[in-house]
C-alpha atoms as a PDB file:
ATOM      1  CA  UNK A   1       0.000   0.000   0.000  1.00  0.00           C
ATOM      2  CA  UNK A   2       1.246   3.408  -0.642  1.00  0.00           C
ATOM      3  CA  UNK A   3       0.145   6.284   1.655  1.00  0.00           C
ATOM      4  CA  UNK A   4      -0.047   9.308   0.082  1.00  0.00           C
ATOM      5  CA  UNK A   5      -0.379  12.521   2.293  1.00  0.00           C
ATOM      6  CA  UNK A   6      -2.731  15.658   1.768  1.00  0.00           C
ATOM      7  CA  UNK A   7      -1.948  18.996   3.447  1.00  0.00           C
ATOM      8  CA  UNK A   8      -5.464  18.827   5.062  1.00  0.00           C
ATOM      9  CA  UNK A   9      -9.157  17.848   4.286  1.00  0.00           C
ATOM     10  CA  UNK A  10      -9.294  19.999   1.377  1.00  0.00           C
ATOM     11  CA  UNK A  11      -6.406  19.857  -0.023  1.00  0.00           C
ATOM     12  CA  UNK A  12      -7.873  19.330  -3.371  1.00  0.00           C
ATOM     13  CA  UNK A  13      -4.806  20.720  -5.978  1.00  0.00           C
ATOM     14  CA  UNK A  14      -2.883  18.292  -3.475  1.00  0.00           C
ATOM     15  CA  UNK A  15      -4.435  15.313  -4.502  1.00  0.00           C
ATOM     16  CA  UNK A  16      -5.002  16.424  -8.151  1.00  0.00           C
ATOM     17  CA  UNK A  17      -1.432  16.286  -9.020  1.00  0.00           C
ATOM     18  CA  UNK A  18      -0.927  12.905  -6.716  1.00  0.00           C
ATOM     19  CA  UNK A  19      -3.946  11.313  -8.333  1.00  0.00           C
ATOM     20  CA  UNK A  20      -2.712  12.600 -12.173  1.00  0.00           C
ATOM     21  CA  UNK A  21       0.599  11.122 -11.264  1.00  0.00           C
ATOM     22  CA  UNK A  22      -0.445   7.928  -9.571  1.00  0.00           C
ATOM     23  CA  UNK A  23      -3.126   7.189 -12.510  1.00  0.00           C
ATOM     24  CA  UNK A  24      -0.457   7.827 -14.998  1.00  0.00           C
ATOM     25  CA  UNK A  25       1.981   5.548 -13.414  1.00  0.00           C
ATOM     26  CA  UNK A  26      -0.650   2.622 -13.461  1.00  0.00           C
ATOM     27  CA  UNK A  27      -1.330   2.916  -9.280  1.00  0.00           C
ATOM     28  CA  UNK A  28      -4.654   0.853  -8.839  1.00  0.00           C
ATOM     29  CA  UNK A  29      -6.911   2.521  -6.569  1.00  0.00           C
ATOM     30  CA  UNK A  30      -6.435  -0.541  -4.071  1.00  0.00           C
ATOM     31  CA  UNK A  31      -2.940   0.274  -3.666  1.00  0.00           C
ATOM     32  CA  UNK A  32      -3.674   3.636  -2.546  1.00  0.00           C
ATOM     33  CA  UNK A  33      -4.334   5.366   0.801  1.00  0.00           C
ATOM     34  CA  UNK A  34      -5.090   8.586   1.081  1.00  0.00           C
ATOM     35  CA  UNK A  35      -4.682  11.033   3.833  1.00  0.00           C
ATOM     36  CA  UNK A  36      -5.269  13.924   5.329  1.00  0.00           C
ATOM     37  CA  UNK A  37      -3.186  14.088   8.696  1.00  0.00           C
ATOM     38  CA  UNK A  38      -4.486  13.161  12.041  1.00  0.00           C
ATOM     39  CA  UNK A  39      -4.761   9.566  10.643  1.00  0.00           C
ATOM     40  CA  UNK A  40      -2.557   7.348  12.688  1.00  0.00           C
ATOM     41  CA  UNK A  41      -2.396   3.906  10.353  1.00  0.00           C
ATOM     42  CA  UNK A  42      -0.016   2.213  12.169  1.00  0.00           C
ATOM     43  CA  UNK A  43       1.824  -0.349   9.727  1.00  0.00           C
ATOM     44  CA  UNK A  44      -1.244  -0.535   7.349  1.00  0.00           C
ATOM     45  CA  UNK A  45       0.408   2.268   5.067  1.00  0.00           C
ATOM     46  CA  UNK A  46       3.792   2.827   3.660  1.00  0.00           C
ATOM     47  CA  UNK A  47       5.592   5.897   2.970  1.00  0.00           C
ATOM     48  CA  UNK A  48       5.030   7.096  -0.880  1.00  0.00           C
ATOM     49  CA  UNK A  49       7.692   5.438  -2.854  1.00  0.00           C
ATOM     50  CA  UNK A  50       9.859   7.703  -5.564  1.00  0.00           C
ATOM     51  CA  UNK A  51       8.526   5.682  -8.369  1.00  0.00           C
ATOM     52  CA  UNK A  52       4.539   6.596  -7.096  1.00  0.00           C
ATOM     53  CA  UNK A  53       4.838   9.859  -6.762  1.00  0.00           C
ATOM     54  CA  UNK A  54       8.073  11.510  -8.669  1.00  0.00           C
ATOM     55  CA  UNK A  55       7.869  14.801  -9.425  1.00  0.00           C
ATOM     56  CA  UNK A  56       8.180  14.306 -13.172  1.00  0.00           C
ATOM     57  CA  UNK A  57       5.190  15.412 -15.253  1.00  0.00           C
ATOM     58  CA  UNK A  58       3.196  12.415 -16.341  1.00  0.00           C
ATOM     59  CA  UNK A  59       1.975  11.553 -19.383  1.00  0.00           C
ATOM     60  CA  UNK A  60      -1.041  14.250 -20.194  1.00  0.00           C
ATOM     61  CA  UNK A  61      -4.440  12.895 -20.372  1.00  0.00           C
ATOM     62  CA  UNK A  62      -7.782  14.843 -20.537  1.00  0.00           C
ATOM     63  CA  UNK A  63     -10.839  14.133 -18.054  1.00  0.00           C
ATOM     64  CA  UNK A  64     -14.418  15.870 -18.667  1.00  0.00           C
ATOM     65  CA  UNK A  65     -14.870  19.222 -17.449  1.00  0.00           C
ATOM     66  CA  UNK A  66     -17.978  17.832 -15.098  1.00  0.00           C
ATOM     67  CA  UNK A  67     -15.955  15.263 -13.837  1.00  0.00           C
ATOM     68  CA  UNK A  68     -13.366  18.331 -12.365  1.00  0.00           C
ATOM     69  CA  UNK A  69     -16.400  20.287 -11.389  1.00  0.00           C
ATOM     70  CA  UNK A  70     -18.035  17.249  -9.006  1.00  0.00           C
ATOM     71  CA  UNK A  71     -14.588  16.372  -7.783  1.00  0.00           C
ATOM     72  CA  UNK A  72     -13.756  19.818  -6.040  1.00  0.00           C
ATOM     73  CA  UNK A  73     -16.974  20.038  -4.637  1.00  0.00           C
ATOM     74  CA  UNK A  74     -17.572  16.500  -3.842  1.00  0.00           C
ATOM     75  CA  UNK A  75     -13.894  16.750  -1.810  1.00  0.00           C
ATOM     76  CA  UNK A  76     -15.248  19.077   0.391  1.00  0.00           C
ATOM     77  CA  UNK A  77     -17.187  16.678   1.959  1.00  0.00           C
ATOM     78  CA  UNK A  78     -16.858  15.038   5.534  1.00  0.00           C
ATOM     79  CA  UNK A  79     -16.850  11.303   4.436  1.00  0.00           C
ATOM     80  CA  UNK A  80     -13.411   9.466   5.019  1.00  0.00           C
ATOM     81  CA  UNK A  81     -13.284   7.670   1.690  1.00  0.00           C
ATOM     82  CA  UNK A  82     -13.971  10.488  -0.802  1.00  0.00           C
ATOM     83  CA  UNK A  83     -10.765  10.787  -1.886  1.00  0.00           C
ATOM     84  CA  UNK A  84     -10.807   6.695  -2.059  1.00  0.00           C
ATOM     85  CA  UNK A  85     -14.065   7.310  -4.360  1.00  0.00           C
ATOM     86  CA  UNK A  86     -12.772  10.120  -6.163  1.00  0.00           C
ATOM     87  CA  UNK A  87      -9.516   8.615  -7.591  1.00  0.00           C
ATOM     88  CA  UNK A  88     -10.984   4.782  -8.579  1.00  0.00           C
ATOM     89  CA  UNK A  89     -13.863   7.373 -10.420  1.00  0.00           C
ATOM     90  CA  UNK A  90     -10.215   9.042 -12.200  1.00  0.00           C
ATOM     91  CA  UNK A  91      -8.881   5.336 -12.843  1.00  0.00           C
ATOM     92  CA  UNK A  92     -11.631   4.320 -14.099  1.00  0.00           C
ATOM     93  CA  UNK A  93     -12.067   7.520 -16.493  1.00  0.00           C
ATOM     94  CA  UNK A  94      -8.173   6.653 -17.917  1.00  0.00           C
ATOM     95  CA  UNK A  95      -8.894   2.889 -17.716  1.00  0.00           C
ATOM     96  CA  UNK A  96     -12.299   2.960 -18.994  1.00  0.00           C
ATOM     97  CA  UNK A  97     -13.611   4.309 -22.303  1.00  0.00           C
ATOM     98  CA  UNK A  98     -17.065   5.397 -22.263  1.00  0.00           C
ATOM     99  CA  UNK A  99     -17.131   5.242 -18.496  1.00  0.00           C
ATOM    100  CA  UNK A 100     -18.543   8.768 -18.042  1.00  0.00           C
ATOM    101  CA  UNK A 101     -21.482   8.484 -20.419  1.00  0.00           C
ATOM    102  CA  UNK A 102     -23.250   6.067 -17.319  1.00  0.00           C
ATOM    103  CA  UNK A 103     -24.872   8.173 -15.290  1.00  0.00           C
ATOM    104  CA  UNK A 104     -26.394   5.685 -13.128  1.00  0.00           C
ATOM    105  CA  UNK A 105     -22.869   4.013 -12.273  1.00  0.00           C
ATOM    106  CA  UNK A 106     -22.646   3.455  -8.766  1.00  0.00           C
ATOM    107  CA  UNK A 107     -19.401   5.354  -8.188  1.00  0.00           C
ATOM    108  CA  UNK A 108     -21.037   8.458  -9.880  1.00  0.00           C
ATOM    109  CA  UNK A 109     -24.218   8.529  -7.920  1.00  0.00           C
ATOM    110  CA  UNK A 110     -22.318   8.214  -4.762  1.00  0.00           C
ATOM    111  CA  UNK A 111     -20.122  10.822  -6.180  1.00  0.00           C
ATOM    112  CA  UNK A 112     -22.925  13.049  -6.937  1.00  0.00           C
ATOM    113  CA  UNK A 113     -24.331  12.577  -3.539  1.00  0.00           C
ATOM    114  CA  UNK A 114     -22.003  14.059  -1.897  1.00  0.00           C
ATOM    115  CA  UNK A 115     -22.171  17.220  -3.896  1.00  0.00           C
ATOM    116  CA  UNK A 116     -26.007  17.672  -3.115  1.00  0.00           C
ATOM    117  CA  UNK A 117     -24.990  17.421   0.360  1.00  0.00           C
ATOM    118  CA  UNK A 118     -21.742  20.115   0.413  1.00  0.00           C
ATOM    119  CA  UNK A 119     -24.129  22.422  -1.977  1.00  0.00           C
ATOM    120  CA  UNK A 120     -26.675  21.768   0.642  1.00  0.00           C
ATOM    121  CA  UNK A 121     -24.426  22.496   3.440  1.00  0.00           C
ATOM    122  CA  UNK A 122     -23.222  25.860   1.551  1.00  0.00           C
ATOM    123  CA  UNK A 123     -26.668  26.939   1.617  1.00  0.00           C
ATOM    124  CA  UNK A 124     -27.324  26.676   4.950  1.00  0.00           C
ATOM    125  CA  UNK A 125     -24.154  28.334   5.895  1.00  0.00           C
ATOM    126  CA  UNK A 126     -25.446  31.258   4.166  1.00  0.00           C
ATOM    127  CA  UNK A 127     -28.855  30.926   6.070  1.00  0.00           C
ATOM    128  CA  UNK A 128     -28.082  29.801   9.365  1.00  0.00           C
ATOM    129  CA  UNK A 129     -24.926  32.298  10.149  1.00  0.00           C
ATOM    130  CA  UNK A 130     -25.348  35.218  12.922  1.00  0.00           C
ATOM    131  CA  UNK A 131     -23.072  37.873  13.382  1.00  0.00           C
ATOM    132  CA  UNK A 132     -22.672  39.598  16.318  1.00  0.00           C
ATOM    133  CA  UNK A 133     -20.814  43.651  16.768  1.00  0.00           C
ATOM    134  CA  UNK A 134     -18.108  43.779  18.551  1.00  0.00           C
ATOM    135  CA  UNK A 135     -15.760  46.539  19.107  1.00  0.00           C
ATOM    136  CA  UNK A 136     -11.850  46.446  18.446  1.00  0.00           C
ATOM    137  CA  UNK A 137      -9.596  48.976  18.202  1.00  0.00           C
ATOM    138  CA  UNK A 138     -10.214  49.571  14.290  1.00  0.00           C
ATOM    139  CA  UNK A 139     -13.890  49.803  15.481  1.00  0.00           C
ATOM    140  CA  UNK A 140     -16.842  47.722  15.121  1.00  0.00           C
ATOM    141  CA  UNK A 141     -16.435  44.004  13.747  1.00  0.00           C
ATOM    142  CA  UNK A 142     -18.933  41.721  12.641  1.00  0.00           C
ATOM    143  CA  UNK A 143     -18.120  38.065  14.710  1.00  0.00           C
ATOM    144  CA  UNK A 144     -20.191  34.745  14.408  1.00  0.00           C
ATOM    145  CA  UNK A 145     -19.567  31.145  15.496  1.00  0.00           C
ATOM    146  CA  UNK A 146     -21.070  28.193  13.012  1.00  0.00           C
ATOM    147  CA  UNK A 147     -20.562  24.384  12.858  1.00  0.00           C
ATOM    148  CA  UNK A 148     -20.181  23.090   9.372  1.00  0.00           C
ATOM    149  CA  UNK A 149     -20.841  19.585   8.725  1.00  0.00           C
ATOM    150  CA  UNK A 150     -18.289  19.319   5.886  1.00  0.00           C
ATOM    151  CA  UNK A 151     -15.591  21.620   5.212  1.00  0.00           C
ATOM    152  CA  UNK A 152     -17.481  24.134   3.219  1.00  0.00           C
ATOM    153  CA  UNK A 153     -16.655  27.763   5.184  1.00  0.00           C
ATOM    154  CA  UNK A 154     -13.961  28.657   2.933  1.00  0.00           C
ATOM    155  CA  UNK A 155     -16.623  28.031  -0.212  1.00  0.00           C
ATOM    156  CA  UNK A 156     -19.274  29.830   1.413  1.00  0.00           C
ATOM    157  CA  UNK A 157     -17.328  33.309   2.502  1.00  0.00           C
ATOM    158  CA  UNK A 158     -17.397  34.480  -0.590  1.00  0.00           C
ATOM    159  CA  UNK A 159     -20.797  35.059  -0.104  1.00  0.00           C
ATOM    160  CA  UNK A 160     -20.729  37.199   2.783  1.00  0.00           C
ATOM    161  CA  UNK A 161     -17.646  39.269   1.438  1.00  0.00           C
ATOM    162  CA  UNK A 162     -20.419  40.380  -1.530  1.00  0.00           C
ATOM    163  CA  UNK A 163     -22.900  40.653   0.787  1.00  0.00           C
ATOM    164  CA  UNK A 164     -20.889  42.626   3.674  1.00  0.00           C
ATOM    165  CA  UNK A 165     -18.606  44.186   1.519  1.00  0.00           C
ATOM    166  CA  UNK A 166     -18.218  47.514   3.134  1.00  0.00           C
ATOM    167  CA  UNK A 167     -18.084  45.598   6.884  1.00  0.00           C
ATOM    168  CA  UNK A 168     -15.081  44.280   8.652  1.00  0.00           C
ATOM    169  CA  UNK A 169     -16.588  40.483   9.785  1.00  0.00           C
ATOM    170  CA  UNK A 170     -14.923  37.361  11.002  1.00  0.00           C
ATOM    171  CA  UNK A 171     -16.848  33.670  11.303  1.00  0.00           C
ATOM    172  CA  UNK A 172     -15.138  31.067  13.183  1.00  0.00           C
ATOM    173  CA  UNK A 173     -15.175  27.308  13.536  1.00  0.00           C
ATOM    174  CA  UNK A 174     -13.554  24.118  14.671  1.00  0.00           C
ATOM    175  CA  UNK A 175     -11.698  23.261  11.644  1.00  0.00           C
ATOM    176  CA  UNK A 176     -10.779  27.107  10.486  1.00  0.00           C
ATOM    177  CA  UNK A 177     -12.038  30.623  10.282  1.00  0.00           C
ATOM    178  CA  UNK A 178     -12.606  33.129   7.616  1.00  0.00           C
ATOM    179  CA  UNK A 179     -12.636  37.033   7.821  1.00  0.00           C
ATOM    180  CA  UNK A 180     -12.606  39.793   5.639  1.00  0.00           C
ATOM    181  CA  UNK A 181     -10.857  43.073   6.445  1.00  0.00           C
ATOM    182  CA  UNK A 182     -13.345  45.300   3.484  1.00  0.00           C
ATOM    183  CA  UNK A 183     -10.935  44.278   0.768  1.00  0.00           C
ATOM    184  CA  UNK A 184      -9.620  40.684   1.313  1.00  0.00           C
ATOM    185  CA  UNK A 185     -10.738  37.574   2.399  1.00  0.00           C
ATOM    186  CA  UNK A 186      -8.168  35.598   4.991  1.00  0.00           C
ATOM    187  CA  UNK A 187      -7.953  31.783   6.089  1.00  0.00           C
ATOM    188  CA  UNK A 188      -7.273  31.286   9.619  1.00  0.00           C
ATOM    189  CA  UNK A 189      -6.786  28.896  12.261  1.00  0.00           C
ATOM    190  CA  UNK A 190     -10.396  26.845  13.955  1.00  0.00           C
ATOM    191  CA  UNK A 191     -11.450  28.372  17.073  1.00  0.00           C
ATOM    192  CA  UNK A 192     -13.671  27.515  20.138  1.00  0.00           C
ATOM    193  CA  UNK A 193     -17.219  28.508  20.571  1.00  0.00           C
ATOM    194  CA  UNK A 194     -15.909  30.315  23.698  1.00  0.00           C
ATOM    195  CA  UNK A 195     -14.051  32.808  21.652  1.00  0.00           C
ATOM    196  CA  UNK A 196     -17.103  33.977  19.514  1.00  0.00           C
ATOM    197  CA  UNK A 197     -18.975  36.879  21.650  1.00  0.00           C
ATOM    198  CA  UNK A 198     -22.174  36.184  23.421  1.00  0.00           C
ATOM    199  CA  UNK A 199     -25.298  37.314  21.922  1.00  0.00           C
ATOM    200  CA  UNK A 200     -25.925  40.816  22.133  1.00  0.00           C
ATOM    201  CA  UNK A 201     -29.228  43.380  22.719  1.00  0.00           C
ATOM    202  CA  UNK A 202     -29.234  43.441  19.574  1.00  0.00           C
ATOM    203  CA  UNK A 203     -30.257  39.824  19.273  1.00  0.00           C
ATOM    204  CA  UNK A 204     -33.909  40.923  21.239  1.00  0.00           C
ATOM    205  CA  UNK A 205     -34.578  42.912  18.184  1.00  0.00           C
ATOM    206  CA  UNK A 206     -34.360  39.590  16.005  1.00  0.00           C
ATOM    207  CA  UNK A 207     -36.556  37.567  17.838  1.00  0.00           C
ATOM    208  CA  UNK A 208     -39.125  40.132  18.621  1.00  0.00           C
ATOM    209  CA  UNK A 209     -39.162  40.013  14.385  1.00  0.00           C
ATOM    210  CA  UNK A 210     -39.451  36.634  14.381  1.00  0.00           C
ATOM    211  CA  UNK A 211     -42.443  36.554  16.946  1.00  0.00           C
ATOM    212  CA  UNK A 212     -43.689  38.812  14.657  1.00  0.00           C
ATOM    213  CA  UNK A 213     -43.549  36.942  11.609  1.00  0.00           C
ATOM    214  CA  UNK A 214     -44.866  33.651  12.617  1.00  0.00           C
ATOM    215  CA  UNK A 215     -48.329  32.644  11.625  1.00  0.00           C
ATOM    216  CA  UNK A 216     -49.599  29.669  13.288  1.00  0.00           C
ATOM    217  CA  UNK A 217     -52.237  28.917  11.041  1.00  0.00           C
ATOM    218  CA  UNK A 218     -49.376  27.878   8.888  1.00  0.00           C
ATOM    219  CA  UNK A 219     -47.082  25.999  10.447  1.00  0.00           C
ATOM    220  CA  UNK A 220     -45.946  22.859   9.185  1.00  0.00           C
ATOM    221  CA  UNK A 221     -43.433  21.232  11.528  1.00  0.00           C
ATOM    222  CA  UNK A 222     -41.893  18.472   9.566  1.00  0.00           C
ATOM    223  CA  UNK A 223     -41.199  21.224   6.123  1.00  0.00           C
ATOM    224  CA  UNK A 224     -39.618  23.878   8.968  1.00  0.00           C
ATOM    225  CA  UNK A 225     -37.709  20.412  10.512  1.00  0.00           C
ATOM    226  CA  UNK A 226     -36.241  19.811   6.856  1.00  0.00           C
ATOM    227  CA  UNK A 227     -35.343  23.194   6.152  1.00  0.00           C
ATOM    228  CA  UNK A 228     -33.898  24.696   9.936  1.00  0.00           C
ATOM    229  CA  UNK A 229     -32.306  21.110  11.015  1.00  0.00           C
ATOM    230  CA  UNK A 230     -31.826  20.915  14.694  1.00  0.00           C
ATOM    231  CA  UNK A 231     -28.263  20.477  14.543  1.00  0.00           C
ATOM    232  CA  UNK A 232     -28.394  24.231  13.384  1.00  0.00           C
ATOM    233  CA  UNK A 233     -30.231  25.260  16.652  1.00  0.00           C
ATOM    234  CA  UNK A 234     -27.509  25.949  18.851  1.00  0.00           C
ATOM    235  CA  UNK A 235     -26.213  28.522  16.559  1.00  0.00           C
ATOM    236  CA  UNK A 236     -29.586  30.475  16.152  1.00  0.00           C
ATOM    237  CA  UNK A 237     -31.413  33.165  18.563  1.00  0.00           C
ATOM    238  CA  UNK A 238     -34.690  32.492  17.050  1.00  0.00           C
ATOM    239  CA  UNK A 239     -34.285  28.500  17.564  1.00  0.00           C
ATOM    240  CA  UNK A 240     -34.977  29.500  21.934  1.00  0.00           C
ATOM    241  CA  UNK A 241     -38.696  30.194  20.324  1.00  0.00           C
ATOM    242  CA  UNK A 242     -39.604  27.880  18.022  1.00  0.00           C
ATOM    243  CA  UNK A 243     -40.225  24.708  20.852  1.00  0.00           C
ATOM    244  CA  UNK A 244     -42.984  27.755  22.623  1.00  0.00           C
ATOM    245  CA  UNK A 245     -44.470  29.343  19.305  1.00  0.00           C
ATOM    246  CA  UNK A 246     -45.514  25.029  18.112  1.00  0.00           C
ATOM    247  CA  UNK A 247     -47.008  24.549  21.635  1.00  0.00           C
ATOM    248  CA  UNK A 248     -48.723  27.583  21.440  1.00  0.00           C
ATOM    249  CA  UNK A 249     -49.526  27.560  17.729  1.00  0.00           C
ATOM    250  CA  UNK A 250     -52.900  25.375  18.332  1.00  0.00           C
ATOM    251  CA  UNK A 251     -54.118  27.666  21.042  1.00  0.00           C
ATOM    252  CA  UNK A 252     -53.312  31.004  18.254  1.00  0.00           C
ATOM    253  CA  UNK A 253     -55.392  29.092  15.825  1.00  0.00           C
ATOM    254  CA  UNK A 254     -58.223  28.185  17.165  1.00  0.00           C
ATOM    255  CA  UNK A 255     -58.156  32.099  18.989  1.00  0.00           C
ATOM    256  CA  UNK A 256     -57.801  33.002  15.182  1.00  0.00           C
ATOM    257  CA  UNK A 257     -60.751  31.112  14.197  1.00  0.00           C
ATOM    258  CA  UNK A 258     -63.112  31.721  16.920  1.00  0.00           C
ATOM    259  CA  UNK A 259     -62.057  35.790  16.635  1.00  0.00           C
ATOM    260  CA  UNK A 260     -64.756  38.194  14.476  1.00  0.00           C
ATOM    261  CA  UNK A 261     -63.460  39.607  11.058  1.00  0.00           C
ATOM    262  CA  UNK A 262     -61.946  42.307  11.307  1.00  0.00           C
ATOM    263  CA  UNK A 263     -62.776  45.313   9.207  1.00  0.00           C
ATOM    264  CA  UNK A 264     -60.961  45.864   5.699  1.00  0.00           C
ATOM    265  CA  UNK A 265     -58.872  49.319   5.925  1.00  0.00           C
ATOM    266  CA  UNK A 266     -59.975  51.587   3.441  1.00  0.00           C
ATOM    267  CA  UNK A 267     -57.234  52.717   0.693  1.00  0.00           C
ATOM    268  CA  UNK A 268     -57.114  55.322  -0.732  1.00  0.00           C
ATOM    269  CA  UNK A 269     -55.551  55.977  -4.295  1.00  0.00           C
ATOM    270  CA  UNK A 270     -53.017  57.513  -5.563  1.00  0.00           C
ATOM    271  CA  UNK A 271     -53.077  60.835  -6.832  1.00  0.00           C
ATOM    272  CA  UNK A 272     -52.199  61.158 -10.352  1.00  0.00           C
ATOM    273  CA  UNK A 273     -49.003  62.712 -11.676  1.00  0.00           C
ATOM    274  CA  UNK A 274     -49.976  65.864 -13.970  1.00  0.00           C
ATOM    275  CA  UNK A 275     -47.708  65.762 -16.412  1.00  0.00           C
ATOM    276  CA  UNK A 276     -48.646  68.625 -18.327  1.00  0.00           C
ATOM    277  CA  UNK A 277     -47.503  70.964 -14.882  1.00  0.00           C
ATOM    278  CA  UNK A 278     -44.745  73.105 -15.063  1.00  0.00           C
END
């Protein structure tokens, strides 16, 4: 077996030139372990041999542009044998003609499941994050601590450097944290939840919104279940209401129902623009 070390979980350029080399040298993916440090495998792995991995350019060989598109987001996944999956999906691409046109090959759905899930995961990043001001001596940052299932922050800051462009803000996490200074986005090292700040007055403001907002005539606990997953809870001000606002949500209802219409305002239109004044 040869062990071939990555400079971290998502160390995708990494493992593209190991896998181009590997695959060009004839490497079988069962030869191969893959790793990503932390990983203590004992004898089960040797050291990459000179012939595996020398730095010579291989022989050049083209893969499909979706195939490099699913790998780099498939790679930021969580699951210990996606490089594994990843680089027997390459062999089989060099080894295989006509391998790509299956799109219900096992490898590729599995593949392709694992990008749902990281695209997924992106999306709720963007969702589920709340910052909270804080003061420093260059004046008021933006700070929020989030848990990421897979190792998606660094794909999902962009987001909030479009989105808070003209705000200094920082998010932090276990693995790694991301800020942005107004101008450039910087990778840092994972923090603790103790280092984010504690939610602030501001945070009364929120959930007197989201008391606001929520109609119980509506609710629909297994849809809001899908779409806020608990696991995001401990991350949200609003999540301290939601348990209160279902057990009350029968009582609202049935207050709504038994309640008399209320009358419709009156509007009044608009007056028209005269076009011919000077």
């Amino acid at each position: 077996m040869i062990r071939i070390p990555l400079d971290g979980p998502i160390d995708i350029d990494g493992f593209r030139r190991s896998a181009r080399q590997l695959v060009a040298r004839g490497v079988a993916p069962d030869q191969v372990v893959w790793t990503t440090g932390g990983e203590d495998l004992g004898l089960w792995a040797e050291e990459p041999s000179d012939d595996a991995t020398d730095s010579a350019e291989p022989t050049p060989f083209t893969v499909p542009a979706s195939f490099l598109t699913l790998c780099r987001t498939a790679l930021l996944h969580a699951e210990p044998q996606r490089f594994t999956l990843m680089y027997r999906m390459l062999w089989r691409l060099r080894n295989e003609p006509g391998y790509w046109r299956d799109t219900l090959d096992a490898d590729r759905r599995r593949a392709e499941g694992l990008e749902r899930e990281v695209r997924h995961e992106i999306h709720k990043t963007h969702a589920f994050v709340r910052f909270v001001p804080v003061e420093d001596a260059d004046g008021e940052r933006l700070v929020a601590w989030f848990e990421p299932t897979h190792h998606t922050l660094e794909a999902a800051a962009p987001f909030f450097a479009r989105r808070f462009a003209n705000l200094r803000w920082a998010i932090l996490s276990p693995r790694c944290s991301v800020s942005w200074d107004g101008s450039t986005l910087q990778i840092g090292p994972g923090g603790r939840r103790e280092d984010a700040p504690p939610q602030d007055a501001g945070a009364e403001l929120w959930l007197t919104y989201y008391r606001s907002i929520f109609n119980p005539a509506r609710l629909k606990v297994a849809m809001m279940a899908r779409e806020m997953p608990r696991r995001y809870w401990a991350n949200l001000p609003e999540a301290a209401l939601i348990e209160p606002l279902i057990e009350q949500a029968g009582t609202r209802t049935q207050g709504m129902l038994a309640a008399d219409p209320t009358a419709p305002r009156r509007i009044r239109p608009m007056a028209t623009l005269d076009r011919t004044a000077r």
